[in-house]
Protein backbone atom coordinates (compact mmCIF):
# COMPACT_ATOMS: atom_id res chain seq x y z
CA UNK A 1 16.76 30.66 19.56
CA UNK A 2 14.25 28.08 20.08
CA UNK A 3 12.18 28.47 17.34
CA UNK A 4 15.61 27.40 15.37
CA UNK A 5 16.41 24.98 17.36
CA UNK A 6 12.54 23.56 16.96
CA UNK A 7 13.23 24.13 13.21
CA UNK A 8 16.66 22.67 13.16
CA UNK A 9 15.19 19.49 14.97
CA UNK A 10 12.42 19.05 12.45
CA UNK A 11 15.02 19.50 9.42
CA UNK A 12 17.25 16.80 10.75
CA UNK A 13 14.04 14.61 11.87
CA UNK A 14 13.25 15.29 8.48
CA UNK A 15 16.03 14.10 6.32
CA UNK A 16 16.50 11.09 8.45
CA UNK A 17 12.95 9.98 6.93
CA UNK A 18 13.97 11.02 3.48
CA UNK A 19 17.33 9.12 3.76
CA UNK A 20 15.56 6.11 5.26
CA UNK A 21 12.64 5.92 2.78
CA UNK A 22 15.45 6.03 -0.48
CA UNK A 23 16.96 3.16 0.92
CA UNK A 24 14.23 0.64 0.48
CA UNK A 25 11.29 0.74 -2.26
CA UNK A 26 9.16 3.81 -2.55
CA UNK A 27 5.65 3.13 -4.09
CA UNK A 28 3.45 6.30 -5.39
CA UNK A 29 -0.20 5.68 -4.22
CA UNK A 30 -3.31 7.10 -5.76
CA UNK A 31 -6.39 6.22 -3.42
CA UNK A 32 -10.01 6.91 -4.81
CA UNK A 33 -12.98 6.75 -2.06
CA UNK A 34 -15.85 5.82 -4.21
CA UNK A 35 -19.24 6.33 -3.58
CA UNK A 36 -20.79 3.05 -2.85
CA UNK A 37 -23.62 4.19 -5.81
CA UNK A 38 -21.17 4.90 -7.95
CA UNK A 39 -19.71 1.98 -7.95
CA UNK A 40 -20.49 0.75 -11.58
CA UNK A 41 -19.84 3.37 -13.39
CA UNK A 42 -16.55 3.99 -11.71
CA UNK A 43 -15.65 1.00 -12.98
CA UNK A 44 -16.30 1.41 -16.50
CA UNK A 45 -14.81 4.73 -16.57
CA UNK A 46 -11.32 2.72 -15.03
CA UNK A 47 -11.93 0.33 -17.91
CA UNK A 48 -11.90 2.68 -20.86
CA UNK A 49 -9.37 4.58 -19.24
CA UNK A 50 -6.83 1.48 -18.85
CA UNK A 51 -8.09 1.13 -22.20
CA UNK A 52 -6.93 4.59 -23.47
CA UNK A 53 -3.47 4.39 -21.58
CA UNK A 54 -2.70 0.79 -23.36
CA UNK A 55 -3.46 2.86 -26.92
CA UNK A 56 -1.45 5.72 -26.08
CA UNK A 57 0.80 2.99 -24.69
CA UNK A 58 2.24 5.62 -21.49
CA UNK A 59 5.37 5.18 -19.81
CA UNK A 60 4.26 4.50 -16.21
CA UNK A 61 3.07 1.50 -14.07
CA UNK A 62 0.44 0.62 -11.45
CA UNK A 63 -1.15 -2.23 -9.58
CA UNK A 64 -4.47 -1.77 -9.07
CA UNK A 65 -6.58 -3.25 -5.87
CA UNK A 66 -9.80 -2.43 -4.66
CA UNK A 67 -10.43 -2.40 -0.39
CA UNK A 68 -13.67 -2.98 1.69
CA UNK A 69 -15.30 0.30 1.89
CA UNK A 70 -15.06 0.83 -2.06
CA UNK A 71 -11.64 2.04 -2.08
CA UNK A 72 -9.56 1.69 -5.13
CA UNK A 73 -5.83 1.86 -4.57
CA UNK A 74 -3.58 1.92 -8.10
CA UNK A 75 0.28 1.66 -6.74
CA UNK A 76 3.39 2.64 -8.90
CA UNK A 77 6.96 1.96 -8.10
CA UNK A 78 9.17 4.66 -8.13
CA UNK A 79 12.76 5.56 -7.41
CA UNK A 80 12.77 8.41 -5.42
CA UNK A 81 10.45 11.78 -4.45
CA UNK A 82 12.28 13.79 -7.70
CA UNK A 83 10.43 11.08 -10.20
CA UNK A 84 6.84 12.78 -9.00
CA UNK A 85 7.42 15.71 -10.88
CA UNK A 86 7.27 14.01 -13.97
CA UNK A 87 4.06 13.85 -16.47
CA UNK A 88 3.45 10.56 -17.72
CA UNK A 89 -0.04 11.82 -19.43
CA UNK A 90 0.70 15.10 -20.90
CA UNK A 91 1.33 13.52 -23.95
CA UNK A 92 -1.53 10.99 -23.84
CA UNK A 93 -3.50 14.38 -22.94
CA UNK A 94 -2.03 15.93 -25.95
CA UNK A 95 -3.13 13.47 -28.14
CA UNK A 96 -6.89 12.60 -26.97
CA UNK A 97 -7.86 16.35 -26.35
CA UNK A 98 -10.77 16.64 -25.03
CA UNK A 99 -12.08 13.19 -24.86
CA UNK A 100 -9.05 13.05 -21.74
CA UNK A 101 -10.44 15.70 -19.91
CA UNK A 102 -13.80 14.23 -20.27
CA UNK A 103 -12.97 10.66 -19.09
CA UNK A 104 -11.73 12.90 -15.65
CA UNK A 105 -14.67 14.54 -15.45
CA UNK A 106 -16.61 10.93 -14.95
CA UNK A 107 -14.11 10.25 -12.08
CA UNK A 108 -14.66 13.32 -10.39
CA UNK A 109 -18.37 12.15 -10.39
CA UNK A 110 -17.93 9.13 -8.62
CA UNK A 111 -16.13 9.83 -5.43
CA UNK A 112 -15.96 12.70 -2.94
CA UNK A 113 -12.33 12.61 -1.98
CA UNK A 114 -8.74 10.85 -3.46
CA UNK A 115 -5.49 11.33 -3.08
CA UNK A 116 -1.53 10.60 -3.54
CA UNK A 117 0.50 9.21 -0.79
CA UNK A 118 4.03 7.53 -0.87
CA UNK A 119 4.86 4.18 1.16
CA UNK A 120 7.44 2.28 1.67
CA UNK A 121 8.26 -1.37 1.64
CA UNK A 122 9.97 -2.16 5.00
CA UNK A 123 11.98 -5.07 4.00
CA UNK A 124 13.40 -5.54 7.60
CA UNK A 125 9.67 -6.18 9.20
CA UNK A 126 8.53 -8.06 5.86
CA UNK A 127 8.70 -12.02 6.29
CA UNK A 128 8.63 -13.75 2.51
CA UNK A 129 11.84 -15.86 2.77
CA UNK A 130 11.54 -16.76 -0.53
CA UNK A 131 11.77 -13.27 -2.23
CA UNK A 132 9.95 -10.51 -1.44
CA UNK A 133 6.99 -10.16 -4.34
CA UNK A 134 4.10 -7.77 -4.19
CA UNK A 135 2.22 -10.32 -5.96
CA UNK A 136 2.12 -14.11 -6.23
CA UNK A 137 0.66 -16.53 -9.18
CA UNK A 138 -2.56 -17.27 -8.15
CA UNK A 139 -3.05 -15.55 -5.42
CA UNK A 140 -4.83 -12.18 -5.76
CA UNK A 141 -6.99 -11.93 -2.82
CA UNK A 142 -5.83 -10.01 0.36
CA UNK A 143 -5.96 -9.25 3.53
CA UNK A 144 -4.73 -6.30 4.69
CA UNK A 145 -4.02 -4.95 8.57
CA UNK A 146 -3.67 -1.37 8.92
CA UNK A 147 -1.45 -0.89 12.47
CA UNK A 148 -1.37 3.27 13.47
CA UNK A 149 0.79 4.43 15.53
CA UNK A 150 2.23 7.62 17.74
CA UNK A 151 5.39 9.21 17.23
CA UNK A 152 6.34 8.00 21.04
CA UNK A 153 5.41 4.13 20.35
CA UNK A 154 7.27 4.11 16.74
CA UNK A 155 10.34 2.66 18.05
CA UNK A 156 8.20 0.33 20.46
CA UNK A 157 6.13 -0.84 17.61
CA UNK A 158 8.98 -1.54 15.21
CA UNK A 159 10.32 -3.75 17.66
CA UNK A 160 7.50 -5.70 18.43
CA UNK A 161 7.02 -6.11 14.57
CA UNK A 162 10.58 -7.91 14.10
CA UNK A 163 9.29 -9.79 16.88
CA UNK A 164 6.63 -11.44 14.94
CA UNK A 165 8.80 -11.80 11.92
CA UNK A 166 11.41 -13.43 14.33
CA UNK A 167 8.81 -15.67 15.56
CA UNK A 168 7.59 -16.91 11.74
CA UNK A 169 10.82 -17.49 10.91
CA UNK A 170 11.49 -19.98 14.01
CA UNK A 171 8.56 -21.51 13.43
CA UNK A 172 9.01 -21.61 9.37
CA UNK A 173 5.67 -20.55 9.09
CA UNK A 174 4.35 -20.30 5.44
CA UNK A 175 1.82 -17.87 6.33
CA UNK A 176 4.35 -14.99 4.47
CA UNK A 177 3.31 -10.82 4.24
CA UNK A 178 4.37 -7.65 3.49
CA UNK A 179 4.81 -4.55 5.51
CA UNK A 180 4.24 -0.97 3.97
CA UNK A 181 4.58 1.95 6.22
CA UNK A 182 3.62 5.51 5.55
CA UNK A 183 6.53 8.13 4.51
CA UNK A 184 4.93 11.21 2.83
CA UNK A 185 1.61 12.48 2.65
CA UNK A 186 -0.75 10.91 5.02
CA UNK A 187 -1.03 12.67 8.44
CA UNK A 188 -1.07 9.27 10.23
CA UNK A 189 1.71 7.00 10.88
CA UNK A 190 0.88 3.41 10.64
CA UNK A 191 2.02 0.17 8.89
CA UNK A 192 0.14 -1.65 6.43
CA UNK A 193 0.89 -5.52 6.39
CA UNK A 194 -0.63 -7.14 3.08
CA UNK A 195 -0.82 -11.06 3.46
CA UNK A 196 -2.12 -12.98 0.00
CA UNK A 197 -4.46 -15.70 -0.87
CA UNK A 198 -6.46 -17.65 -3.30
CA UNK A 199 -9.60 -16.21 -1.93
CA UNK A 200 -11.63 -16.12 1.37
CA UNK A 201 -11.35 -19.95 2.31
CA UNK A 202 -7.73 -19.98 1.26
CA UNK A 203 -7.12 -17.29 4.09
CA UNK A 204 -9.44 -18.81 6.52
CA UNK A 205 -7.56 -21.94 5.94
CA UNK A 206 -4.02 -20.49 5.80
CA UNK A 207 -4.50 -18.48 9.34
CA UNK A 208 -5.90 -21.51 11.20
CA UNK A 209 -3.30 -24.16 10.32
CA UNK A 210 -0.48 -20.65 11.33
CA UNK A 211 -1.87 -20.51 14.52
CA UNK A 212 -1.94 -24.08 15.33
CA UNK A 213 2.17 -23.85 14.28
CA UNK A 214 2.72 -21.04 16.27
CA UNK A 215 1.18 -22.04 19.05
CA UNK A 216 0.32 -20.30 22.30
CA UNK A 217 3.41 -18.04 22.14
CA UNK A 218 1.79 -16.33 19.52
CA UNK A 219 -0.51 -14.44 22.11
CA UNK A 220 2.33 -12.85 24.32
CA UNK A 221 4.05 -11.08 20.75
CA UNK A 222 1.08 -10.48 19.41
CA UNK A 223 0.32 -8.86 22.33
CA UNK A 224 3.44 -6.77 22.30
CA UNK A 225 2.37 -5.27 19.20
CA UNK A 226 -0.96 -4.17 20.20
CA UNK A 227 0.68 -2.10 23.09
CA UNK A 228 2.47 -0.11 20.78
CA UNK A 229 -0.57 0.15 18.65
CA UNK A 230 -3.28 3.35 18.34
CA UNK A 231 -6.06 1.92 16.63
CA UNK A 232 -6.11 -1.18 13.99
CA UNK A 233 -8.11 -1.88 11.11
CA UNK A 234 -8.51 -5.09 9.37
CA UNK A 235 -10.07 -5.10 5.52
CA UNK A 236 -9.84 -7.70 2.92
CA UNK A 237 -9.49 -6.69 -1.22
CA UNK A 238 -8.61 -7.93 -4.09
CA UNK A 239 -5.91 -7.45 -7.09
CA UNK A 240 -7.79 -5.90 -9.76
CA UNK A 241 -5.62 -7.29 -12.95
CA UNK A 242 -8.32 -5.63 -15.39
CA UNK A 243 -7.25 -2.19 -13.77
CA UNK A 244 -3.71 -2.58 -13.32
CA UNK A 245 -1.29 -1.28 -16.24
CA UNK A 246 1.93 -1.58 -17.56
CA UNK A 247 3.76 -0.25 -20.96
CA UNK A 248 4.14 -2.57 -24.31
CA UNK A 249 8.29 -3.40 -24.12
């Protein structure tokens, strides 16, 4: 009886994440670790594979970014967990033979470990009061916080995040971001909140004149949020518009 009941309780834990992930944006991501060596040729292998997709002109989308720590992220929209069984290379496969298989081959030489992950756009914790945009003319440089979590501080940490975004919005801060947070294949929990720029100065320049607005408030949410928090990363990265693809209309 208890292992049902354990069973039961993971079932309904379960579809409470599935029926709170379809009702805000799902993104597909596909995370490659290069090796820092490898670096160059990874890239021209992405190139002549973007390349390849625009000739075979395949039905499917990404945005493409590169982290610190020569991570390459490629992120596709989808509309729910049922669109990841389809195959938007087999016939792009079908038509270049061998020479597709070859171009994966290449990859395979340049990292030792990628995968696929789904996130999803919180739009509750995300402050862009103009329209939420994953990117912005101009503005293709990023910096990226990565906030993990436990199970018992989830709620905690939520919280504290609308706190922030509460605290923005008061102080009509133009310092806007996104928040991501995990929903299916990643072993940790955490939110990822994406903030964009022109470039380094830009952001230097962007989070000074934000903390001079919000003042010395700032430190007591702020503070909530760390509380709540497991470990936290920062990284910076960049949109990589020579790697990102979409279809001819």
């Amino acid at each position: 009886m208890k292992l049902l009941r354990n069973i039961s309780t993971f079932l309904f834990a379960l579809c409470i994440i599935v029926f709170t992930a379809q009702a805000q944006q799902l993104y597909q991501v596909h995370q490659d670790n290069v090796n820092p060596s490898m670096m160059a040729e990874y890239e021209k292998v992405a190139k002549e594979f973007n390349e390849a997709c625009k000739t075979q002109n395949v039905q499917t989308q990404w945005l493409a970014t590169n982290m610190d720590g020569f991570r390459y992220l490629y992120v596709t929209p989808i509309e729910n967990f049922a669109q990841l069984d389809e195959r938007p290379f087999a016939d792009m496969a079908k038509a270049m033979g061998d020479k597709f298989g070859d171009i994966f081959d290449r990859f395979d030489k340049c990292y030792d470990s990628h995968g696929t992950y789904i996130i999803v756009l919180d739009e509750d914790l995300t402050y862009m009061p103009d329209g939420i945009s994953q990117t912005q003319e101009g503005q293709d440089y990023r910096n990226y916080y990565f906030i993990h979590y436990t199970p018992e501080n989830a709620k905690g940490l939520k919280s504290a995040m609308k706190g922030v975004k509460d605290m923005f919005a008061a102080k009509g801060s133009k310092n806007y971001y996104r928040v991501y947070r995990t929903a299916f294949g990643s072993m940790d929990s955490y939110y990822l909140v994406a903030m964009s720029s022109k470039d380094e100065i830009d952001s230097a320049q962007k989070s000074k004149a934000n903390q001079e607005l919000l003042g010395p408030e700032r430190f007591e949410v702020f503070d909530r949020v760390l509380k709540h928090a497991s470990k936290m990363q920062e990284v910076t990265g960049q949109i990589r518009r020579d790697l990102s693809y979409s279809p001819k209309m």
